[in-house]
N, C-alpha and C. Protein backbone atom coordinates (compact mmCIF):
# COMPACT_ATOMS: atom_id res chain seq x y z
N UNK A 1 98.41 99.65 122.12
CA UNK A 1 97.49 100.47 122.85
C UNK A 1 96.60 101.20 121.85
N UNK A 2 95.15 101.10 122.18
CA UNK A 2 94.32 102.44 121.10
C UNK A 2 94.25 102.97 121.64
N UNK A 3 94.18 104.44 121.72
CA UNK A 3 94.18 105.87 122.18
C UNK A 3 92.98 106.26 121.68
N UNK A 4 92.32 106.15 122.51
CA UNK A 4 90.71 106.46 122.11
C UNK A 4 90.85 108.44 121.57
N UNK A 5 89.95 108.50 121.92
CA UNK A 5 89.58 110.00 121.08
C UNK A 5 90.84 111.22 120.49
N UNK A 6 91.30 110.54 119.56
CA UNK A 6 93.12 110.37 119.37
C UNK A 6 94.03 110.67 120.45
N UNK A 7 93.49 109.83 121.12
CA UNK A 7 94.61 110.04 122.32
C UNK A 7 94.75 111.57 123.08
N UNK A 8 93.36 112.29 123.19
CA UNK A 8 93.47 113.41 124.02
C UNK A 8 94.57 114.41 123.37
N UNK A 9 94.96 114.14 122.23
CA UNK A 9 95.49 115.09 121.03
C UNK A 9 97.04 114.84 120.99
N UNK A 10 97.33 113.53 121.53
CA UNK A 10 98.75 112.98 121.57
C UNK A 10 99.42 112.43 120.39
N UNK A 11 98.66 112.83 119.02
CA UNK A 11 98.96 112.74 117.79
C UNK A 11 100.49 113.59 117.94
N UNK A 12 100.29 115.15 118.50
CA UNK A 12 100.84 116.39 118.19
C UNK A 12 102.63 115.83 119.04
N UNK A 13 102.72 114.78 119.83
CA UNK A 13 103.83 114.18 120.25
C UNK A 13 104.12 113.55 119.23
N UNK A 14 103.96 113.00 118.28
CA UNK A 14 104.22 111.87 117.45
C UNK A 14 105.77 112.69 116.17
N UNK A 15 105.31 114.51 116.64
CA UNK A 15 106.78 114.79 116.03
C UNK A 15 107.88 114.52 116.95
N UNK A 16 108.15 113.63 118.12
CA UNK A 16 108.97 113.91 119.03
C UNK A 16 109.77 112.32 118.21
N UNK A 17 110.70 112.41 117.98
CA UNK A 17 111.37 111.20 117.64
C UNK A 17 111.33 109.69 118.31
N UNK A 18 111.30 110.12 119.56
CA UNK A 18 111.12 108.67 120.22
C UNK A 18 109.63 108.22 120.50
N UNK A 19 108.37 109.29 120.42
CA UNK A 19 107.14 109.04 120.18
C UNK A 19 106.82 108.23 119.17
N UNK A 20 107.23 108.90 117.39
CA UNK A 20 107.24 108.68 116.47
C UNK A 20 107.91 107.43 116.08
N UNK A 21 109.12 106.31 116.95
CA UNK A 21 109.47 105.05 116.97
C UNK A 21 108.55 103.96 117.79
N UNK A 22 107.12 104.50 118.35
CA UNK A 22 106.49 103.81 119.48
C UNK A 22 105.45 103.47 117.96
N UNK A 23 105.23 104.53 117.78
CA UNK A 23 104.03 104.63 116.55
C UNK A 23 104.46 103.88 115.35
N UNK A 24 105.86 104.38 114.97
CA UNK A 24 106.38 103.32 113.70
C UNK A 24 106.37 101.66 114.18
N UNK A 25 106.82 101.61 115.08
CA UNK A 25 106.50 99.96 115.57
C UNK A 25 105.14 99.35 115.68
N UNK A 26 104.18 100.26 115.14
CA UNK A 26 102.71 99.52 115.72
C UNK A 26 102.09 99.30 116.72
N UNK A 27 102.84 100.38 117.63
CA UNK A 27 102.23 99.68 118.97
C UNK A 27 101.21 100.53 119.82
N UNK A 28 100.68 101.43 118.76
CA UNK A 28 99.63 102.37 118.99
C UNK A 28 99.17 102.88 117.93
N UNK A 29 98.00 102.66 118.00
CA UNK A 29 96.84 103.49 117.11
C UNK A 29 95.74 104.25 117.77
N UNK A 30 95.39 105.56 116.63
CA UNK A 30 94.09 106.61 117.60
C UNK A 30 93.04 106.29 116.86
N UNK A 31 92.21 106.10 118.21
CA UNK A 31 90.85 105.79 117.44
C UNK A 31 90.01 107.39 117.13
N UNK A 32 89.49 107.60 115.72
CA UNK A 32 88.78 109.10 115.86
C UNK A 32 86.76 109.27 116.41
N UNK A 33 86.95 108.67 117.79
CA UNK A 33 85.70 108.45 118.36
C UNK A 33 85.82 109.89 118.75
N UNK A 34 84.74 110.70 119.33
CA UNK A 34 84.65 112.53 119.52
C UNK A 34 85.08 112.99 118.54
N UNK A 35 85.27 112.99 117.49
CA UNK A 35 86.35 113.56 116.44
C UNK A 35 85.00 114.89 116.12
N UNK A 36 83.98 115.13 116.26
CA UNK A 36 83.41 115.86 115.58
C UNK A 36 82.54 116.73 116.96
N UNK A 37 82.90 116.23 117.95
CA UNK A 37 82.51 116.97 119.35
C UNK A 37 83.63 117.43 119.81
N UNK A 38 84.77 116.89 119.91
CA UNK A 38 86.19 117.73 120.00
C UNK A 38 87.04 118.83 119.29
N UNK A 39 86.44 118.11 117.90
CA UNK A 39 87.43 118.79 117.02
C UNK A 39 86.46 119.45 115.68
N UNK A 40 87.34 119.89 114.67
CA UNK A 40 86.90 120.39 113.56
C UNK A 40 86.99 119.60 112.85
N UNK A 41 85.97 119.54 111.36
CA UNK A 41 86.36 118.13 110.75
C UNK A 41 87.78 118.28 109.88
N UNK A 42 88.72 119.04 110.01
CA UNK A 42 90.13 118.62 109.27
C UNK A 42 90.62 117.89 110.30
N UNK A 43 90.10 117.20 111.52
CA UNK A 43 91.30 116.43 112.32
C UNK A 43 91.39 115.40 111.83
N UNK A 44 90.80 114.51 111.19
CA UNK A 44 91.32 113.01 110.37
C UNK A 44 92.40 113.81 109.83
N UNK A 45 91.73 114.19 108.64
CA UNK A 45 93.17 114.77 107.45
C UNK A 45 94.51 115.12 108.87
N UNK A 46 94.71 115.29 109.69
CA UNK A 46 95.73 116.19 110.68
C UNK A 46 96.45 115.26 110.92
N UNK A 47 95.54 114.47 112.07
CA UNK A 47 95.79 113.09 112.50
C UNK A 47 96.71 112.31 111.62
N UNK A 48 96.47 111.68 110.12
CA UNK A 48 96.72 111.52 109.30
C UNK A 48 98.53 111.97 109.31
N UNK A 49 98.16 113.37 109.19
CA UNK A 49 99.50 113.68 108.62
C UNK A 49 100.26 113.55 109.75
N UNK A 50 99.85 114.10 110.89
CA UNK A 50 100.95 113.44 112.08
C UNK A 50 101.42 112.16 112.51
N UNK A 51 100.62 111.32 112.32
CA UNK A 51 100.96 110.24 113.12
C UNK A 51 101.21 108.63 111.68
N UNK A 52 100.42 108.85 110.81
CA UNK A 52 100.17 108.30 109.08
C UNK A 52 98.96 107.58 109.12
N UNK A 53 98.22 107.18 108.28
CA UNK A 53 97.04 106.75 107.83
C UNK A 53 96.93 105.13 108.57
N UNK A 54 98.01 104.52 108.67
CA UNK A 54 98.50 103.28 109.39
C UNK A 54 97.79 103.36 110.81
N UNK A 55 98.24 104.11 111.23
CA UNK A 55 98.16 104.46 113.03
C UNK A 55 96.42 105.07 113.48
N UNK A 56 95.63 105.38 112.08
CA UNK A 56 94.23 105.51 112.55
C UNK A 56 93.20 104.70 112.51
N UNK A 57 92.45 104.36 113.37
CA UNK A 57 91.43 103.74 113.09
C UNK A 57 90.03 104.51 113.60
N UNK A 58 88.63 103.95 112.97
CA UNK A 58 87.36 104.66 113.15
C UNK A 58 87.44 104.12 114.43
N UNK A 59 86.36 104.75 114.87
CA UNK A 59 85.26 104.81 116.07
C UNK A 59 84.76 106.01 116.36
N UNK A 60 83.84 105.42 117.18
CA UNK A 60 82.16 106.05 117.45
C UNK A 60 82.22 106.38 119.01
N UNK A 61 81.29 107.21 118.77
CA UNK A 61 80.86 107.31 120.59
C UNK A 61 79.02 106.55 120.64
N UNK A 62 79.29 105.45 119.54
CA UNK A 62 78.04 104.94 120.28
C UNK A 62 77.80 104.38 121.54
N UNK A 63 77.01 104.48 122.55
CA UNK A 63 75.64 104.73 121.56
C UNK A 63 74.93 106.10 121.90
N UNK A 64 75.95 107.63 122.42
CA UNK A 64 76.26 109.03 122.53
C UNK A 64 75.86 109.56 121.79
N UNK A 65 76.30 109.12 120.30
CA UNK A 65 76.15 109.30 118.78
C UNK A 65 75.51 108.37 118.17
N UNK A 66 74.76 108.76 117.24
CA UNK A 66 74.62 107.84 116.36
C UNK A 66 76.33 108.01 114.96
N UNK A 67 76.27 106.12 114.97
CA UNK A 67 77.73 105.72 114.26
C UNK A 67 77.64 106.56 113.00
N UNK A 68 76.32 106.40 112.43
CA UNK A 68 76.19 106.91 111.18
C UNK A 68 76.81 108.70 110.58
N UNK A 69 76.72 108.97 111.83
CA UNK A 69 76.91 110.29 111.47
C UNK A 69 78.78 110.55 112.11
N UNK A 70 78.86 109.95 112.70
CA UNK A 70 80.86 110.05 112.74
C UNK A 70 81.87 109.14 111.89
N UNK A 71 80.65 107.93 111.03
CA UNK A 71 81.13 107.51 109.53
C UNK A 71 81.36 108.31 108.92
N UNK A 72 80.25 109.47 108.69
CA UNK A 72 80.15 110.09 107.36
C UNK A 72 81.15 111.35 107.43
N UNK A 73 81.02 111.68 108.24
CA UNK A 73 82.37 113.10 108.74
C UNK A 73 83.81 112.18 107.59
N UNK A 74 84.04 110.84 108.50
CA UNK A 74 85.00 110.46 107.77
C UNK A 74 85.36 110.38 106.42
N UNK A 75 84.23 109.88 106.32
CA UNK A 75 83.91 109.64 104.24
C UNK A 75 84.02 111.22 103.78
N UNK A 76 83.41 112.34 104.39
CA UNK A 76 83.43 113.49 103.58
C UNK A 76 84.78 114.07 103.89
N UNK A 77 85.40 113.38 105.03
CA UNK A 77 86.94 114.61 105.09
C UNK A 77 87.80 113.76 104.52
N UNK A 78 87.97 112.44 103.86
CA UNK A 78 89.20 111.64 103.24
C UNK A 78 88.76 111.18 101.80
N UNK A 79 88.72 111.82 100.67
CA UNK A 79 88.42 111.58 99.35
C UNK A 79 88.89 110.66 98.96
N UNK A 80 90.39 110.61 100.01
CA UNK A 80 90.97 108.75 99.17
C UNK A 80 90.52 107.53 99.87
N UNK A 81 89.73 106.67 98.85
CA UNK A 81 89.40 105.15 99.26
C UNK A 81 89.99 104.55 99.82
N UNK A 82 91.34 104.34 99.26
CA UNK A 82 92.43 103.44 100.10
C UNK A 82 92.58 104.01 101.73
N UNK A 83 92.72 105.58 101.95
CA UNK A 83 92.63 105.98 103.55
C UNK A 83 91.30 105.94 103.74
N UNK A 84 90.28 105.62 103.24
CA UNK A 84 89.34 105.81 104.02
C UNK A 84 88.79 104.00 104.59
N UNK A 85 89.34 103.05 103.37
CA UNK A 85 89.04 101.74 104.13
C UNK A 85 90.67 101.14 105.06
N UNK A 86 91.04 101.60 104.77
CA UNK A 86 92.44 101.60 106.37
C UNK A 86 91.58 102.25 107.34
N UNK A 87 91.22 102.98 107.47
CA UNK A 87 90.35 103.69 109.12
C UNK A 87 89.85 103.22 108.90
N UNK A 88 88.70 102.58 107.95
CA UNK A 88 87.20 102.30 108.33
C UNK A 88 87.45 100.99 108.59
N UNK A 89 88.19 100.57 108.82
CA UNK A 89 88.45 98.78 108.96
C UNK A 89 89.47 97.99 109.08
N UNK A 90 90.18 98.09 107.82
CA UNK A 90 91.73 97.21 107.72
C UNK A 90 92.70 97.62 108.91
N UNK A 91 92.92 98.71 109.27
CA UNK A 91 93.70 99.26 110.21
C UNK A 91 93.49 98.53 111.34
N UNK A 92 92.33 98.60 112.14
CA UNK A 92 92.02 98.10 113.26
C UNK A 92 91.81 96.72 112.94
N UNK A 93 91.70 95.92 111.81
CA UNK A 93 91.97 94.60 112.05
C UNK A 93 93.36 94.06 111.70
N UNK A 94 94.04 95.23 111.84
CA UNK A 94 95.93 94.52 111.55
C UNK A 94 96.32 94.45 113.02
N UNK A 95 95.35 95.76 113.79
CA UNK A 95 96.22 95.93 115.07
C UNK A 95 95.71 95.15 115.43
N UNK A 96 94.67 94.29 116.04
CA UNK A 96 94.02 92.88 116.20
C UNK A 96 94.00 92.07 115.62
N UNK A 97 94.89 91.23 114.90
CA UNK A 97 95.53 90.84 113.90
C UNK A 97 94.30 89.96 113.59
N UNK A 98 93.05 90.34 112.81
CA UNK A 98 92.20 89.33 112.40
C UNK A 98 91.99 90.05 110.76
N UNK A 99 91.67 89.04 109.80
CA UNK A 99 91.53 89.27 108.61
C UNK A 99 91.08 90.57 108.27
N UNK A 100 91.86 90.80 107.16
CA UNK A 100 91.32 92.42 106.62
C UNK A 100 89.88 92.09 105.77
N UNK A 101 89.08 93.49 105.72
CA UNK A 101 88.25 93.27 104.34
C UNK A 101 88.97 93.69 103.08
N UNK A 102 87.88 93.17 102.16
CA UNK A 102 88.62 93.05 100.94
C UNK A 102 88.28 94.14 100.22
């Protein structure tokens, strides 16, 4: 399942143990589409720490937003490359199991 705009903030379940075995299995990821109309920009970094870098993937509220500008939120709130091309891509093509980029 993706949980669009992290899941209406259902990250904050993911400390519940049997939440946190739904999520370790892969069988949900939040997409951070509204992330910057909902929230403040530490919710990647949050997200992140609640749920792990695995379980996020980008998105947009295009065409609400322009993409360009709920990319860049991302790029400026995750300094690390490796989390920032897991959201920006690899993530959501594991959970759709089609080739990662390189």
């Amino acid at each position: 399942m993706i949980a669009a705009h992290w899941g209406g903030g259902f990250p904050f379940y993911a400390l519940m143990p049997e939440v946190r075995a739904v999520i370790d299995a892969g069988r949900v990821v939040f997409d951070t589409a509204a992330s910057s109309l909902l929230y403040g920009t530490e919710a990647p970094r949050r997200g992140i720490d609640l749920v792990g870098v695995g379980a996020v993937c980008w998105g947009s509220d295009f065409p609400l937003r322009d993409q360009t500008l709920d990319r860049a939120m991302i790029e400026a709130s995750l300094p690390d490359q490796h989390e920032r091309q897991m959201i920006l891509g690899n993530n959501a093509a594991r959970f759709l199991d089609l080739p990662a980029r390189k």
